[in-house]
Protein backbone atom coordinates (compact mmCIF):
# COMPACT_ATOMS: atom_id res chain seq x y z
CA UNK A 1 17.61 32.06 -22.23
CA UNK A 2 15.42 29.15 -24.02
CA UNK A 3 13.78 26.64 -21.56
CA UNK A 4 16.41 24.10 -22.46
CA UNK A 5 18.70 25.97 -20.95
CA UNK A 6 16.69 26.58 -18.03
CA UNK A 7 15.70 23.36 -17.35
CA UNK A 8 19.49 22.40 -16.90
CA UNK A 9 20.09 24.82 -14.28
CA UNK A 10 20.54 23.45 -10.80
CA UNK A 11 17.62 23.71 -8.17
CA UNK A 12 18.55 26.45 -5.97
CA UNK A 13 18.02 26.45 -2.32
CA UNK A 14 16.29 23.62 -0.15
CA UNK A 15 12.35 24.99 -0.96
CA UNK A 16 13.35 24.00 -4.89
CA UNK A 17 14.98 20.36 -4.25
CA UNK A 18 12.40 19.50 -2.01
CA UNK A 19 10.00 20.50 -4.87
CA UNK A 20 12.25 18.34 -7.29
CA UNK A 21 12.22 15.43 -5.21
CA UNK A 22 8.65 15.63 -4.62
CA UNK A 23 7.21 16.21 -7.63
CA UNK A 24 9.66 13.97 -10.13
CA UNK A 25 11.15 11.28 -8.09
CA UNK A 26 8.43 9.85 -6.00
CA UNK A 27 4.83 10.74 -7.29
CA UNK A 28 3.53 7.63 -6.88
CA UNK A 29 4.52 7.74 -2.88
CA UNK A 30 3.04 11.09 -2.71
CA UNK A 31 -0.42 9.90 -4.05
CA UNK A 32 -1.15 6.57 -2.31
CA UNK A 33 0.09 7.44 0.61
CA UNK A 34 -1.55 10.54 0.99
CA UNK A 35 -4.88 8.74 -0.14
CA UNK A 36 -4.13 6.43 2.53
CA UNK A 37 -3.80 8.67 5.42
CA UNK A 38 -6.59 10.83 4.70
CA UNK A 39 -8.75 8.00 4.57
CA UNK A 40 -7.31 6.35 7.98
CA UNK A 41 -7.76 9.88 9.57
CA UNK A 42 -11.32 9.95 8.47
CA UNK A 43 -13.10 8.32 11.06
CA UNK A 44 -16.43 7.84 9.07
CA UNK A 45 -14.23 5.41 6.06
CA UNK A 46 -13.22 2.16 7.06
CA UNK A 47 -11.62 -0.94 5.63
CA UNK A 48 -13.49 -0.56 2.65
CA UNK A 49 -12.20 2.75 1.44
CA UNK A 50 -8.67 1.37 2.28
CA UNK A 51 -8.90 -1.70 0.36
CA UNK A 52 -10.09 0.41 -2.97
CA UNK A 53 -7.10 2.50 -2.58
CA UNK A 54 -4.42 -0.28 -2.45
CA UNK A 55 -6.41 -2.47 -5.11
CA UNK A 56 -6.50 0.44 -7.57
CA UNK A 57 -2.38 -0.03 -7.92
CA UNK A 58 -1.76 -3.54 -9.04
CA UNK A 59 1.89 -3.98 -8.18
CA UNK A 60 1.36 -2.05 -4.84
CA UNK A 61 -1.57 -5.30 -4.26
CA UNK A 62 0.94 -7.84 -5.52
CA UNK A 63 3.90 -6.23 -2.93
CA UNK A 64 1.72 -5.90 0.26
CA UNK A 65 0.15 -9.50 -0.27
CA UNK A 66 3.57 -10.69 -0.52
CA UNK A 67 4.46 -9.55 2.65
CA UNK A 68 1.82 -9.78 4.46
CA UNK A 69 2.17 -13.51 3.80
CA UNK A 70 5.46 -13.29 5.05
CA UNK A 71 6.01 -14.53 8.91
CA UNK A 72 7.32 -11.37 10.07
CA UNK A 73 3.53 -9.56 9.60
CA UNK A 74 2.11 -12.63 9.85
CA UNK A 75 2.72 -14.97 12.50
CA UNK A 76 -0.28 -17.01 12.51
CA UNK A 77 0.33 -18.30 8.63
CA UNK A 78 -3.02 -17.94 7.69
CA UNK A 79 -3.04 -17.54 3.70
CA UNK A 80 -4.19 -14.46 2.08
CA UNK A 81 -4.67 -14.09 -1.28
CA UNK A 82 -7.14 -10.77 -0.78
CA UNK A 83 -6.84 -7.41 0.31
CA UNK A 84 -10.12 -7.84 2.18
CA UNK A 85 -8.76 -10.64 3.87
CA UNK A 86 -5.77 -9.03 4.68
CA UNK A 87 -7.24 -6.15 6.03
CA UNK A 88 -9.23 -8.40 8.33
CA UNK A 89 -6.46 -10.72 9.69
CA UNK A 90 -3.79 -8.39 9.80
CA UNK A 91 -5.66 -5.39 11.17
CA UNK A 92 -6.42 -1.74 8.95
CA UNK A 93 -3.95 -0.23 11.06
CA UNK A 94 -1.11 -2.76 10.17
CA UNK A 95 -2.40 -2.47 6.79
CA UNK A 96 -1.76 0.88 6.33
CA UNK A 97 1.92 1.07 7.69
CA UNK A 98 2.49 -2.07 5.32
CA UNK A 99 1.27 0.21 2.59
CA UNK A 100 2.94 2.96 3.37
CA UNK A 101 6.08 0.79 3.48
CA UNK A 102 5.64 -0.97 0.03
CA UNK A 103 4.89 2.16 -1.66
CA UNK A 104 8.25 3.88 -0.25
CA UNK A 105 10.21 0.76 -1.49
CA UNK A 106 8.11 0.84 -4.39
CA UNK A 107 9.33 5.03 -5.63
CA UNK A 108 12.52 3.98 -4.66
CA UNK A 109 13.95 1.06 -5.86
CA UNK A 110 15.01 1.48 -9.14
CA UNK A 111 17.38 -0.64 -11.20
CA UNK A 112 19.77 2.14 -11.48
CA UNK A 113 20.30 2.29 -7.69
CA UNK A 114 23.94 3.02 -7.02
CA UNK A 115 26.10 1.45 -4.38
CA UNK A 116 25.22 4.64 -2.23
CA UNK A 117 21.29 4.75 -2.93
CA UNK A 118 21.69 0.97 -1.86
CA UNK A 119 23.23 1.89 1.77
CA UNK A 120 20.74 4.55 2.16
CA UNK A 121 18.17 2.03 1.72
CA UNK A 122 19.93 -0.71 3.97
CA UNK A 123 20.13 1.46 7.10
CA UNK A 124 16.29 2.75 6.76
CA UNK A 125 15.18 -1.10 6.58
CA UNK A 126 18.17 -2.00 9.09
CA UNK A 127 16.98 0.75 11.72
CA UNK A 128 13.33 0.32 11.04
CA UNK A 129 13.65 -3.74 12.27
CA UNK A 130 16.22 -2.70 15.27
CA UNK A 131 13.20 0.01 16.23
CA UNK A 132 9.91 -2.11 15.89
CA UNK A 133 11.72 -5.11 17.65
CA UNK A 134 12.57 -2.49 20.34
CA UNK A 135 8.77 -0.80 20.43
CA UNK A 136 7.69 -4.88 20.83
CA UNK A 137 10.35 -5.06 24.11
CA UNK A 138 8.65 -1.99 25.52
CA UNK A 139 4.83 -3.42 24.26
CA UNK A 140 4.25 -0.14 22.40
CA UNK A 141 0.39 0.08 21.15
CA UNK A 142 1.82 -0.30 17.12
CA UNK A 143 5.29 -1.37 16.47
CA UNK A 144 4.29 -0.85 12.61
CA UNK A 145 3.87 2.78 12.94
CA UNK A 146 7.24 2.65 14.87
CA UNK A 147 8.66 0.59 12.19
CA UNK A 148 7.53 2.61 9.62
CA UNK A 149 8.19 6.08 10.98
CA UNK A 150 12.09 4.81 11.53
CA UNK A 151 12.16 3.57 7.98
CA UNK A 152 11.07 7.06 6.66
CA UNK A 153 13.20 9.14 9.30
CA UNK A 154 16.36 9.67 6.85
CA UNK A 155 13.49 10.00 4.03
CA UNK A 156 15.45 13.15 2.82
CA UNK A 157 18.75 11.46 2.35
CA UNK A 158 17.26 8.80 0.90
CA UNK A 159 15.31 10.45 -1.14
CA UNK A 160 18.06 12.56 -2.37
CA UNK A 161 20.48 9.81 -3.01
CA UNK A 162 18.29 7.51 -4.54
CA UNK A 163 17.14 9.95 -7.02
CA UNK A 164 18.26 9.21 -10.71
CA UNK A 165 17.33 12.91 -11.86
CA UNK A 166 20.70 14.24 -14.21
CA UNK A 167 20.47 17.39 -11.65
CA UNK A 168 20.86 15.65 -8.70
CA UNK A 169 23.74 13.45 -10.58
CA UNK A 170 25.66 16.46 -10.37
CA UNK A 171 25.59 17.11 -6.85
CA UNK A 172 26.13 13.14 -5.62
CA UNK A 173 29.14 13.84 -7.76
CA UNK A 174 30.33 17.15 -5.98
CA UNK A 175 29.23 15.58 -2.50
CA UNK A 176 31.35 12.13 -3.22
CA UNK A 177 34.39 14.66 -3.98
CA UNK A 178 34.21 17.22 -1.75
CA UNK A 179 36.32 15.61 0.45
CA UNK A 180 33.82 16.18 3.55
CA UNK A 181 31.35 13.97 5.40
CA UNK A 182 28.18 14.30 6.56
CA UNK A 183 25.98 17.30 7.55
CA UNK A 184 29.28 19.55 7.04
CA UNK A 185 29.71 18.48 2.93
CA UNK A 186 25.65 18.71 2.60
CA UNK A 187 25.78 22.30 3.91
CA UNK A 188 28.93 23.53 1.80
CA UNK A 189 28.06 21.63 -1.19
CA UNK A 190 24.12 21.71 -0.83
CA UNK A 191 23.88 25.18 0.68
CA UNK A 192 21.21 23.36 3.32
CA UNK A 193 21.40 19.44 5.27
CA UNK A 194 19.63 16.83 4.26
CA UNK A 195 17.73 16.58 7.29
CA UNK A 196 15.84 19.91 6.70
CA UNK A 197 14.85 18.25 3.36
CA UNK A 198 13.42 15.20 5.15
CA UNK A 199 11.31 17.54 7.33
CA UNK A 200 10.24 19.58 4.40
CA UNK A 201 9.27 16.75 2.49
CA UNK A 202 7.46 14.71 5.29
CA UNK A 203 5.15 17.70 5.62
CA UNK A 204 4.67 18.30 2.00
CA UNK A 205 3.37 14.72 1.54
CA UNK A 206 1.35 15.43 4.93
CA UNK A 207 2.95 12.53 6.77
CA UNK A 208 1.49 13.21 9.94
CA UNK A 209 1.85 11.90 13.44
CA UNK A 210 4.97 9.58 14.88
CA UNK A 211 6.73 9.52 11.30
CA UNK A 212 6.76 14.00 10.85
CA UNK A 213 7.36 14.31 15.42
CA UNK A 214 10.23 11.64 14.88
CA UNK A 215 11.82 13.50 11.97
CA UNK A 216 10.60 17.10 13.06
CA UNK A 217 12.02 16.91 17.10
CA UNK A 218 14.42 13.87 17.05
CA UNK A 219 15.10 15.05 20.64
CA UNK A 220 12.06 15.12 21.96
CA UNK A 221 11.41 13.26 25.39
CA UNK A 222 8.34 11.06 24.09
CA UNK A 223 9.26 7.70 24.70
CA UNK A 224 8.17 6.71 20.79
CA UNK A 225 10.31 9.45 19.03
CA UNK A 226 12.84 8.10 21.52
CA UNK A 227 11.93 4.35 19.77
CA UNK A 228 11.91 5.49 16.33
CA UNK A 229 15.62 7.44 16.78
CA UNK A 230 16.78 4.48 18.60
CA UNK A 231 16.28 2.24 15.14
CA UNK A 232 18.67 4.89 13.45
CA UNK A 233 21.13 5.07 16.55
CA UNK A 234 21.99 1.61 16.23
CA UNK A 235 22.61 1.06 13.46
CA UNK A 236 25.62 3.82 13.09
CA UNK A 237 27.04 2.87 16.31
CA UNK A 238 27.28 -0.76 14.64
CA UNK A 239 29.29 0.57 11.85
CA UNK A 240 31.79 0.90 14.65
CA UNK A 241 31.60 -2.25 15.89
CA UNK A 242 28.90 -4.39 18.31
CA UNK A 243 32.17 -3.31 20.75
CA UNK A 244 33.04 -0.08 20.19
CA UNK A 245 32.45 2.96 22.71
CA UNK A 246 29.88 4.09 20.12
CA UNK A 247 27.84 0.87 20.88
CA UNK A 248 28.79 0.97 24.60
CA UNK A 249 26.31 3.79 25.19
CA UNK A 250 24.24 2.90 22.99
CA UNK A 251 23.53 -0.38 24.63
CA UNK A 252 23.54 1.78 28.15
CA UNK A 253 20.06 3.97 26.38
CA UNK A 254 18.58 0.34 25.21
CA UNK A 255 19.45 -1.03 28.64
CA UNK A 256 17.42 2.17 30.73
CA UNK A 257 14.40 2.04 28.08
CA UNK A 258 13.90 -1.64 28.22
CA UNK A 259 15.83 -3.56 30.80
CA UNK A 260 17.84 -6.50 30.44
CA UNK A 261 21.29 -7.44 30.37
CA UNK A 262 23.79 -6.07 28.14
CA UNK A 263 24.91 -9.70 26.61
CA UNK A 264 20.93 -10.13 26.05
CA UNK A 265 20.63 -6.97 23.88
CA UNK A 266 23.82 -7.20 21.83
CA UNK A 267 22.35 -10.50 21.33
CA UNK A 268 19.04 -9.07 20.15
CA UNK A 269 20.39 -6.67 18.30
CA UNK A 270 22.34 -9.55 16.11
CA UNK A 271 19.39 -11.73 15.74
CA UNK A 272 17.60 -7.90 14.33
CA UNK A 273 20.16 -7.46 12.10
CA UNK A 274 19.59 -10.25 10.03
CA UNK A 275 16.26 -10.11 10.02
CA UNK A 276 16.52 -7.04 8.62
CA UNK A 277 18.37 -8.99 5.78
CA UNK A 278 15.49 -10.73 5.51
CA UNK A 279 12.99 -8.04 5.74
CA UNK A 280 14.75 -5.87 2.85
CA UNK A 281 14.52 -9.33 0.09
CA UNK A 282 10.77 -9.83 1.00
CA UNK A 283 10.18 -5.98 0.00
CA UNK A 284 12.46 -6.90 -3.08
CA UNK A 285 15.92 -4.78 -2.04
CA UNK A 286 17.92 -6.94 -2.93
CA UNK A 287 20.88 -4.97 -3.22
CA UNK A 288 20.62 -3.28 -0.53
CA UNK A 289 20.13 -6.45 1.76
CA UNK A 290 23.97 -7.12 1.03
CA UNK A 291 24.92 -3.93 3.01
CA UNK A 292 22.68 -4.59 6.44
CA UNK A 293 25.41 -7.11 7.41
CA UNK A 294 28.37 -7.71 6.87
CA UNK A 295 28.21 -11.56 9.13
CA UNK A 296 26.56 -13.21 5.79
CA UNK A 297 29.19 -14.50 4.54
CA UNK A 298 27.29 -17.17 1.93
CA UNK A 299 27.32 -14.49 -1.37
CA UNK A 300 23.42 -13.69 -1.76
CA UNK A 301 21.67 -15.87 -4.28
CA UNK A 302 18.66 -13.78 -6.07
CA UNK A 303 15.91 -15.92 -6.26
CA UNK A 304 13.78 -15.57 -9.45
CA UNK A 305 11.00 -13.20 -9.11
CA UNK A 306 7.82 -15.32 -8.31
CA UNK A 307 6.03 -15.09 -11.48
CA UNK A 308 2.75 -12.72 -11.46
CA UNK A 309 -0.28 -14.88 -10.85
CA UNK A 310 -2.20 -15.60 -13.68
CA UNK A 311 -5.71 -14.51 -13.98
CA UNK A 312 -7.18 -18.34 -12.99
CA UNK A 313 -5.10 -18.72 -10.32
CA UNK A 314 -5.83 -15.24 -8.37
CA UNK A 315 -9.65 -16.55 -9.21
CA UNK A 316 -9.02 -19.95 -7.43
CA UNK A 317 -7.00 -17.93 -4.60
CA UNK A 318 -9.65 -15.37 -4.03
CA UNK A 319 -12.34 -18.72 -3.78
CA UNK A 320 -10.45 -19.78 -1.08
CA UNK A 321 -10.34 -16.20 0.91
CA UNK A 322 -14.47 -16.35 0.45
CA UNK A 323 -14.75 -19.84 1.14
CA UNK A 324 -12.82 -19.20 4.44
CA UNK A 325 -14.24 -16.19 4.99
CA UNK A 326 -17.94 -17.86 4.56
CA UNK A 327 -17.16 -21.06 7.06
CA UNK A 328 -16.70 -18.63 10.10
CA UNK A 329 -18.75 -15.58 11.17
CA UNK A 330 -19.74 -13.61 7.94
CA UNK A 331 -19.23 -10.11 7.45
CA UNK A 332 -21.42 -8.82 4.90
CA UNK A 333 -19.24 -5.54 3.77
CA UNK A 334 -16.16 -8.16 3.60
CA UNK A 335 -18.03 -10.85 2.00
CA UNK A 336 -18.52 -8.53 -0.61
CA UNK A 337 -15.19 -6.63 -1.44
CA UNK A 338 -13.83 -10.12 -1.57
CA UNK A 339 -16.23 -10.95 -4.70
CA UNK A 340 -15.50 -7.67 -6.02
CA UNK A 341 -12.18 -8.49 -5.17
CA UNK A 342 -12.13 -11.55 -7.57
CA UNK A 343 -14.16 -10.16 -10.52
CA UNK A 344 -12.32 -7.34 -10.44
CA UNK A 345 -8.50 -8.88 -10.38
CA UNK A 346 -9.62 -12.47 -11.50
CA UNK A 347 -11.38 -11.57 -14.30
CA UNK A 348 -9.35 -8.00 -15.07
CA UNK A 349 -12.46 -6.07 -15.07
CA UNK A 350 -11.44 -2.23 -15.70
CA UNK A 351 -14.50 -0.97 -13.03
CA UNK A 352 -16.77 -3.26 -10.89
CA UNK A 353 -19.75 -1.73 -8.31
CA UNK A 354 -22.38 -3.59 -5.62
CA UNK A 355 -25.10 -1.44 -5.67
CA UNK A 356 -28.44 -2.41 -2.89
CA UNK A 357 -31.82 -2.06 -4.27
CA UNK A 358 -33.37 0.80 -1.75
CA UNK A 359 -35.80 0.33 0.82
CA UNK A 360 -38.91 1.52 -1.45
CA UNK A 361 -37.64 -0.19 -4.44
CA UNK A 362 -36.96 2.80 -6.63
CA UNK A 363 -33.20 3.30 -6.52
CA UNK A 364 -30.31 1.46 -6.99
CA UNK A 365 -27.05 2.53 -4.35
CA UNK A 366 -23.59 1.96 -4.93
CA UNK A 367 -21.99 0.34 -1.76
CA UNK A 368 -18.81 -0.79 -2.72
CA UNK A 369 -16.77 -0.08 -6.12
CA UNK A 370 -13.71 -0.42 -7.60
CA UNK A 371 -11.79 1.05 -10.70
CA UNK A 372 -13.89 4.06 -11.11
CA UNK A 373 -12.10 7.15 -12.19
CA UNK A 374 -14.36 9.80 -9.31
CA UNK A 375 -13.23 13.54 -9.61
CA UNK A 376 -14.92 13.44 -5.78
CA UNK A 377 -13.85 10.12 -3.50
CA UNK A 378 -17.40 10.86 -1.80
CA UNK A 379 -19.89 10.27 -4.89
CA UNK A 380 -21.70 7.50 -5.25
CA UNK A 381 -23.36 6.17 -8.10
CA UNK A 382 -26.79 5.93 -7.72
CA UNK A 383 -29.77 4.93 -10.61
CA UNK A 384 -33.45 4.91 -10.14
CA UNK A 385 -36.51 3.55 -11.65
CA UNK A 386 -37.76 6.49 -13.35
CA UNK A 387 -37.05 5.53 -17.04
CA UNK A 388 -40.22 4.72 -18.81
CA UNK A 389 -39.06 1.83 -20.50
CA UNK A 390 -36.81 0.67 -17.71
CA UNK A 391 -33.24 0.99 -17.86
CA UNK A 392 -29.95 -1.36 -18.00
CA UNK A 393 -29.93 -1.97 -14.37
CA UNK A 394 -33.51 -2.44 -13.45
CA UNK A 395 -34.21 -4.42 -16.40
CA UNK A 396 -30.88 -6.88 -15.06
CA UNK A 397 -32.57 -6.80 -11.51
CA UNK A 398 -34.94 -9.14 -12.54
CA UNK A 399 -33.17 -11.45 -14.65
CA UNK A 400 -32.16 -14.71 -12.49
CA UNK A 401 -29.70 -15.45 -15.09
CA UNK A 402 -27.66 -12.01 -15.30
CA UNK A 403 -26.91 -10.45 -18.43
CA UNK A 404 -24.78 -9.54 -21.02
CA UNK A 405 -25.11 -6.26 -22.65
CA UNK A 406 -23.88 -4.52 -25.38
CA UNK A 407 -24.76 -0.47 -26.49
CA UNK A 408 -25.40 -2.15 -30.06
CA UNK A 409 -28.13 -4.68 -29.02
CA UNK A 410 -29.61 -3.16 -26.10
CA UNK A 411 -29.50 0.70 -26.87
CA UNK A 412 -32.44 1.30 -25.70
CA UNK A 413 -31.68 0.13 -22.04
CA UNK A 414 -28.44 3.30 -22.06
CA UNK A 415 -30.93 5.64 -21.05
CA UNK A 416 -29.47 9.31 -19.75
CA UNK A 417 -28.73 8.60 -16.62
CA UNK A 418 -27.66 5.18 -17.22
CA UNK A 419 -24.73 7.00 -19.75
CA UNK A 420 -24.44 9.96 -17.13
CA UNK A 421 -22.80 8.01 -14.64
CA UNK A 422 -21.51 5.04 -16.86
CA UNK A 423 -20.88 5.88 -20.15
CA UNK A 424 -22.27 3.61 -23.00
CA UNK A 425 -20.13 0.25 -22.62
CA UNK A 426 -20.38 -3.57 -22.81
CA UNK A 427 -21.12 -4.95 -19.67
CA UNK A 428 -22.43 -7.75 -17.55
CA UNK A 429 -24.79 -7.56 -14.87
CA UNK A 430 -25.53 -10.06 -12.05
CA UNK A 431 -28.94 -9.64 -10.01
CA UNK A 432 -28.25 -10.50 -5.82
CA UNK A 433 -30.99 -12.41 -4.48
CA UNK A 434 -32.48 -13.43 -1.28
CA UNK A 435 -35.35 -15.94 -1.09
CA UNK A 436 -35.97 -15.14 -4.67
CA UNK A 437 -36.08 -11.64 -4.41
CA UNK A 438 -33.21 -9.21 -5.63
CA UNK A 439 -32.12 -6.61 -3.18
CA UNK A 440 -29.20 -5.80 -5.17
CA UNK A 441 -26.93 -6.40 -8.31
CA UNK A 442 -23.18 -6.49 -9.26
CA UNK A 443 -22.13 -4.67 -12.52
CA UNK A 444 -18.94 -4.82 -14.55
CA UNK A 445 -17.35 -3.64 -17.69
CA UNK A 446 -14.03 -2.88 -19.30
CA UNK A 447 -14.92 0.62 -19.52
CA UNK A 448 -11.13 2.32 -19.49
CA UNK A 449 -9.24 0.05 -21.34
CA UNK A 450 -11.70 -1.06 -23.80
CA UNK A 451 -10.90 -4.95 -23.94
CA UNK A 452 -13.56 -7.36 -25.33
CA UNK A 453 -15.54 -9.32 -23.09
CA UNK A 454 -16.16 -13.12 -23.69
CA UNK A 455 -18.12 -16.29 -22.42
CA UNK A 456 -15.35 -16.77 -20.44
CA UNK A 457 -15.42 -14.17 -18.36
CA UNK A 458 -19.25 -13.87 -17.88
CA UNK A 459 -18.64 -17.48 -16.27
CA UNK A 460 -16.10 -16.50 -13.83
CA UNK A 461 -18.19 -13.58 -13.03
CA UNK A 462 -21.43 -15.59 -12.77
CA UNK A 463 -19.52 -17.91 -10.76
CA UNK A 464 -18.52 -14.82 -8.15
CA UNK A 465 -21.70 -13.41 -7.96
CA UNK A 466 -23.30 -17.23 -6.91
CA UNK A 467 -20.82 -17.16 -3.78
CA UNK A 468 -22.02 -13.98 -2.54
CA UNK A 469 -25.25 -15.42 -2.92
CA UNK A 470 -24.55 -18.23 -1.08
CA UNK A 471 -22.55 -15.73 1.80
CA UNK A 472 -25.80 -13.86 1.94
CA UNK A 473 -27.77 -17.35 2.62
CA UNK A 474 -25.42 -19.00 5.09
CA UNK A 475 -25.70 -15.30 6.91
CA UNK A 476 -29.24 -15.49 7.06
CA UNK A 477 -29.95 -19.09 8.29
CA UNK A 478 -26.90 -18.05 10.98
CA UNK A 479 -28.91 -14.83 12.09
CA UNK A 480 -32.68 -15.57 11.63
């Protein structure tokens, strides 16, 4: 048999769709998600490590400031333009359900959804509003997790029907015509449910707590699995009707959990339901919004795509995060990732690092970066002053100005260690100064993608590195 031919044969057994569906279909949910909750369940990283994560994925950045703009997340309004900023108002923990959510909408939503794909993806966003708005009722401690562990509960259905793989063509085929429904066609037509796939593929991509208990013991007595099931309960017994016997006990479970009267909850649950509506267009599922509810009756209206921000305007929006950020109590680590933040975004630097001058002098260490490619998350870079003729950064720690280098001119400043943990690229480098004395400096350089630099951009980034001198003075007269 020739590989061709072996690559058309079907996957075989649950262990080898899960592994299809894994591997193929959503990658990109497997990696930042997983980066995510390993740094969330390390106690020792913090906001920082979390904002590098999101940041290194541009269009998972553009989705999550979207909606964490949006009322829902954000009640109090307040404008954010950065991930730093976002992280601070909305909370690390919010952030990473948000993230978790926009990178699940992101591996799924593909322009070749089919009408199917599209109602798998309506219920998940339908059930995971009906839960967290539940989890709120019964003040739970995080009605994102909640929301978020009901939106990935039917993760292997959706992940199987929203999968554009020719293999798995075959089998929506064979399911659509088999005549049967539910777990009954999966098993006969499958060989396995889909439910066992969710389970194996919420513990392959190591999606711990409430989201793997919800989808691992649906029946379980713990009042959050209870929550997160709840979201999914719902919304079937409203295919029957808000009342139908299906919704009759329904409303009887909501009523014991929460209280209330039954007219208040069918209420509720209305109002939920087109929120969800809502909820599904601001994470950009479109399509599927038009199968949460079937009361809209005005036909749904796309709006145009807000264009991508240009590179001046997320400049002038990331000012305005440091500017707001510098008129209340200053954080020093935020301060920081927020002019990171803007060189690296606003001015499309490929890799951008803060490193503090040690205590004795003698070494430069990296405290926050961005863009670099690390085989180990846990390195830092770290230079010292033991190059005879000084090197790139120590020579730049002393020049008020900052600099602009280039391996042509200034060879002789790419010593070893400089190129060890660098390379040998054009670059500019901003000393950080307090009282006239640096304790630190900001480098960056286009180091992946090779793009020239220009006057330009040394502006903007001269222009970033005076605000978090002037964050570092403001914090100093406010603490001395």
């Amino acid at each position: 048999m020739n590989a061709g031919a072996l690559n058309e044969m079907q996957p075989q057994g649950l262990e080898a769709w899960a592994e299809l569906l894994r591997e193929e279909e959503m990658p990109i949910f497997s990696n930042t998600a997983q980066k995510i909750y390993s740094a969330m369940d390390d106690r020792k990283k913090g906001a920082m490590e979390l904002a590098s994560i999101i940041l290194q994925d541009p269009s998972l950045t553009a989705k999550l400031l979207k909606v964490g703009n949006c009322p829902y997340y954000n009640p109090s309004r307040q404008k954010i333009s950065t991930v730093s900023r976002a992280i601070v108002i909305l909370g690390m923990q919010m952030i990473r359900e948000l993230t978790l959510a926009c990178s699940f909408f992101e591996s799924i939503l593909s322009p070749a959804n089919k009408e199917r794909a599209n109602k798998e993806i309506a219920q998940a966003i339908h059930a995971a509003v009906q839960a967290r708005e539940l989890a709120i009722t019964l003040r739970d401690q995080s009605p994102e997790e909640v929301f978020v562990a009901a939106l990935l509960h039917n993760i292997g259905h959706v992940a199987f029907w929203c999968s554009s793989n020719r293999k798995t063509a075959g089998m929506h085929e064979k399911l659509a015509s088999s005549g049967l429904e539910g777990e009954e066609a999966e098993k006969q037509v499958l060989g396995f449910c889909l439910n066992d796939l969710g389970k194996k593929l919420s513990k392959s991509w190591h999606l711990g707590g409430l989201i793997h208990e919800a989808i691992s013991h649906p029946q379980s007595q713990d009042e959050r699995v209870q929550t997160v099931c709840m979201g999914s309960r719902i919304c079937l017994a409203l295919r029957h009707g808000i009342d139908s016997e299906e919704m009759e006990g329904c409303l009887r479970k909501l009523q014991h959990l929460g209280g209330g009267s039954l007219d208040g909850i069918k209420a509720k649950i209305r109002a939920n339901t087109l929120m969800a509506v809502d909820i599904a267009q601001q994470f950009g599922a479109h399509d599927a919004s038009q199968y949460i509810s079937s009361e809209r009756l005005q036909p749904f209206v796309a709006m145009p795509e807000e264009a991508q921000p240009d590179k001046k305007q997320i400049q002038f929006q990331v000012l305005q995060d440091i500017t707001a950020h510098i008129s209340g109590s200053i954080d020093l680590n935020v301060l920081f990732e927020m002019v990171l933040e803007g060189v690296y975004r606003g001015v499309e630097m490929d890799r951008t690092v803060f490193l503090l001058l040690g205590p004795d002098k003698k070494s430069l260490n990296e405290k926050i970066s961005l863009g670099w490619k690390k085989s180990d998350a846990n390195e830092k870079i770290r230079v010292y002053n033991t190059d005879a003729g000084g090197n790139l950064l120590f020579h730049a720690l002393y020049d008020h100005e900052g600099l602009w280098l280039k391996p042509g001119q200034h060879g002789a400043l790419y010593t070893g260690q400089i190129e060890a943990q660098f390379g040998r690229h054009e670059c500019f480098v901003f000393p950080i100064q307090v009282e006239n004395k640096p304790i630190g400096l900001i480098y960056c350089d286009r180091g992946l993608e090779h793009q020239a630099l220009t006057a330009e951009d040394f502006s903007a980034v001269k222009h970033f590195a005076k605000q978090a001198q002037i964050g570092l003075t403001l914090y100093r007269m406010k603490h001395h």
